[in-house]
N, C-alpha and C. Protein backbone atom coordinates (compact mmCIF):
# COMPACT_ATOMS: atom_id res chain seq x y z
N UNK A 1 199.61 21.64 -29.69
CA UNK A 1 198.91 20.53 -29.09
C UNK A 1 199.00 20.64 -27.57
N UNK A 2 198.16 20.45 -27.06
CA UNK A 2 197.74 20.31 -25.18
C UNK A 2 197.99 18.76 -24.97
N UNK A 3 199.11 19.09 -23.96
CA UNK A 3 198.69 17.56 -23.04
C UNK A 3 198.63 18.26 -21.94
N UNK A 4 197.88 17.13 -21.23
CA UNK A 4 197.23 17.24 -19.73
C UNK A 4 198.29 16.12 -18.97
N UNK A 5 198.46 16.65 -17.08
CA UNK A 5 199.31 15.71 -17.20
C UNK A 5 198.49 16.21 -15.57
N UNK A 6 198.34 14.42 -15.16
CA UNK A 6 197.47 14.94 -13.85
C UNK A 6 198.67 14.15 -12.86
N UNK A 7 198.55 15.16 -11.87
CA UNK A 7 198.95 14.84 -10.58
C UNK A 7 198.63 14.27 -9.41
N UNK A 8 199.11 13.10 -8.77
CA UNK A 8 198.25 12.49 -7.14
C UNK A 8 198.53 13.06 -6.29
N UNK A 9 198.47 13.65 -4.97
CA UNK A 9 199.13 13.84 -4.03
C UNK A 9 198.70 12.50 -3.09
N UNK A 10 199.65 12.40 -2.15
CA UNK A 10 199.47 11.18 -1.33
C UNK A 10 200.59 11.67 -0.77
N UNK A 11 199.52 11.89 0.94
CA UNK A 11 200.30 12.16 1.89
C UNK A 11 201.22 13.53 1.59
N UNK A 12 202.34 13.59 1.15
CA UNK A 12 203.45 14.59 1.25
C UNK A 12 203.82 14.78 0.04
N UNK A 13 203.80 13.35 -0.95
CA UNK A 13 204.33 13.63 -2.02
C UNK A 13 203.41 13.54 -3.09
N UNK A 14 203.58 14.24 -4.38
CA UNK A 14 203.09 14.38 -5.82
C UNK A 14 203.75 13.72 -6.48
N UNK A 15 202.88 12.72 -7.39
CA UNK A 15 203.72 11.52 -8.55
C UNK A 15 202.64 12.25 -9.59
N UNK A 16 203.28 11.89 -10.92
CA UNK A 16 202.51 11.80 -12.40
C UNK A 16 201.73 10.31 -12.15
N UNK A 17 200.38 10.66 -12.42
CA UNK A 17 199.94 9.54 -12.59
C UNK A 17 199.67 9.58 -14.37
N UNK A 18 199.44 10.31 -14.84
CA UNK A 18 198.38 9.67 -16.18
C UNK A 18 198.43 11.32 -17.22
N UNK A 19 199.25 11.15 -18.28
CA UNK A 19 199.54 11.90 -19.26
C UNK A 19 198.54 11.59 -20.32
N UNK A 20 197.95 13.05 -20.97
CA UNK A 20 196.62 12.46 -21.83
C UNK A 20 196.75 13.59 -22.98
N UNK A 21 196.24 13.40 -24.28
CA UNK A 21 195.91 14.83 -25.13
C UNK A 21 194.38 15.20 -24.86
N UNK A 22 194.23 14.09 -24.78
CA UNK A 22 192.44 14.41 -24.44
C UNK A 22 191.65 15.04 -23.21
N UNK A 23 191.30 15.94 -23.58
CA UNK A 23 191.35 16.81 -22.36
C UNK A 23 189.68 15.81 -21.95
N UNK A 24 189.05 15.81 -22.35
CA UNK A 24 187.74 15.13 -21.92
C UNK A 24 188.12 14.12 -20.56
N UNK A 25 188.73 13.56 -21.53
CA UNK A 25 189.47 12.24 -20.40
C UNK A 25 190.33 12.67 -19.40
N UNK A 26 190.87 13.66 -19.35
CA UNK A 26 192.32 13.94 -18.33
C UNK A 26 191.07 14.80 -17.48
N UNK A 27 190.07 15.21 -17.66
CA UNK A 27 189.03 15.75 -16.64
C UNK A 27 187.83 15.25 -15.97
N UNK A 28 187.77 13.56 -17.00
CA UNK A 28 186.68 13.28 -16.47
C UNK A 28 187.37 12.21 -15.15
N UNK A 29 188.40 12.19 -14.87
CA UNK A 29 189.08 11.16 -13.65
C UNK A 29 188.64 11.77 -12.37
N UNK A 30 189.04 10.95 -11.88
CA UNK A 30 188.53 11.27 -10.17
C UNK A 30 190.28 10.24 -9.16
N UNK A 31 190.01 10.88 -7.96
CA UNK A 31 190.88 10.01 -7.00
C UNK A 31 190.82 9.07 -6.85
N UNK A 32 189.07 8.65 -6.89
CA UNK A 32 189.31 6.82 -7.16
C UNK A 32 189.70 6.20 -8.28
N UNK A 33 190.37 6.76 -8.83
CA UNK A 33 190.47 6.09 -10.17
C UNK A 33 192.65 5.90 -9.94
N UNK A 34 192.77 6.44 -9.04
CA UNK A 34 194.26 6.15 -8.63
C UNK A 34 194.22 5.68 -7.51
N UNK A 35 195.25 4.88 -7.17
CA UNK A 35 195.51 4.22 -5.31
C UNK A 35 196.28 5.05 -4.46
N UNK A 36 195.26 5.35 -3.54
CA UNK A 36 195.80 5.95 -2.42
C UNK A 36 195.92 7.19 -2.35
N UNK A 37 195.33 7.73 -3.49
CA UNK A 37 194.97 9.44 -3.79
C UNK A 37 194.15 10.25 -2.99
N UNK A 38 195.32 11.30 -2.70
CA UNK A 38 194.34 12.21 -1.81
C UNK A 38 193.71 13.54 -2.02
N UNK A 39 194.64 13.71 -3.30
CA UNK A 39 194.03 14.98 -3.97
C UNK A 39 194.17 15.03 -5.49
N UNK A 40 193.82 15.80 -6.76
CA UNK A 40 194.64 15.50 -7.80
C UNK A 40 194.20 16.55 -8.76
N UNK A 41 195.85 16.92 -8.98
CA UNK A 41 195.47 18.19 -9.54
C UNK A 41 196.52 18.07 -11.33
N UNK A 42 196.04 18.50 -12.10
CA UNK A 42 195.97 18.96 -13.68
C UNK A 42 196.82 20.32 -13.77
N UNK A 43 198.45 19.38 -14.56
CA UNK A 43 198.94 20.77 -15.51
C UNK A 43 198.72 20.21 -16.96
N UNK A 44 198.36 21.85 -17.18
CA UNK A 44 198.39 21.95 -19.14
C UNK A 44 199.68 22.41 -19.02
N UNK A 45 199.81 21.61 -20.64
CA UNK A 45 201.61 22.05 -21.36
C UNK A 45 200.82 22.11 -22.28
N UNK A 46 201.27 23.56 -23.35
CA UNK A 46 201.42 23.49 -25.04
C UNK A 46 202.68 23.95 -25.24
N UNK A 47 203.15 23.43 -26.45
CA UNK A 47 203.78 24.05 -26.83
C UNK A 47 205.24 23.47 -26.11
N UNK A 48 205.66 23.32 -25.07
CA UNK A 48 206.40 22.59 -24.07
C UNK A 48 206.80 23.68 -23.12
N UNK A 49 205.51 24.44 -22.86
CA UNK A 49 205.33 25.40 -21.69
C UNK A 49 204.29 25.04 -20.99
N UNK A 50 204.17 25.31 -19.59
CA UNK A 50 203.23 25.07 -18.74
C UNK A 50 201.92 26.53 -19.14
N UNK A 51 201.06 26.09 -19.16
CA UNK A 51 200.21 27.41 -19.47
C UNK A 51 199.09 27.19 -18.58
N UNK A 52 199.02 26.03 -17.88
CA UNK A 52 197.94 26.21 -16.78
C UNK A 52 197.81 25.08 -15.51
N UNK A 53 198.03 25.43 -14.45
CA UNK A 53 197.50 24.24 -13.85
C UNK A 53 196.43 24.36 -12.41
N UNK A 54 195.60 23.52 -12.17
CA UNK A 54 194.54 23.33 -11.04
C UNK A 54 194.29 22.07 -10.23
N UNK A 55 193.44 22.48 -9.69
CA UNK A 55 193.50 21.03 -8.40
C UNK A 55 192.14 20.73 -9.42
N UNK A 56 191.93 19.19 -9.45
CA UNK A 56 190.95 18.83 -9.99
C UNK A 56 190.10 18.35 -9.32
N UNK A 57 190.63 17.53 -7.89
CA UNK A 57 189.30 17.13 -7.13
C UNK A 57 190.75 16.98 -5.94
């Protein structure tokens, strides 16, 4: 099983915002959809390994 687990950056630091299985949903977000987001980037875990991650917007 894949979860998606997206990241905010703000300013300096990276928080978890929003853990999902659904990849539809963990891709269809945007920065406005978090406060104060300045960038936001997506790791995949399967398995309880990291197998991928990217900046999403």
């Amino acid at each position: 099983m894949k979860i998606f687990v997206l990241i905010a950056l703000r300013e300096e630091q990276m928080e978890n915002v929003f853990v999902t299985a659904d990849e539809e949903l963990a891709l269809s977000k945007t920065t406005a959809d978090f406060e104060d987001c300045d960038a936001l980037f997506v790791e995949v875990w399967e398995d309880g390994e990291k197998t991928d991650d990217y900046r999403l917007q």
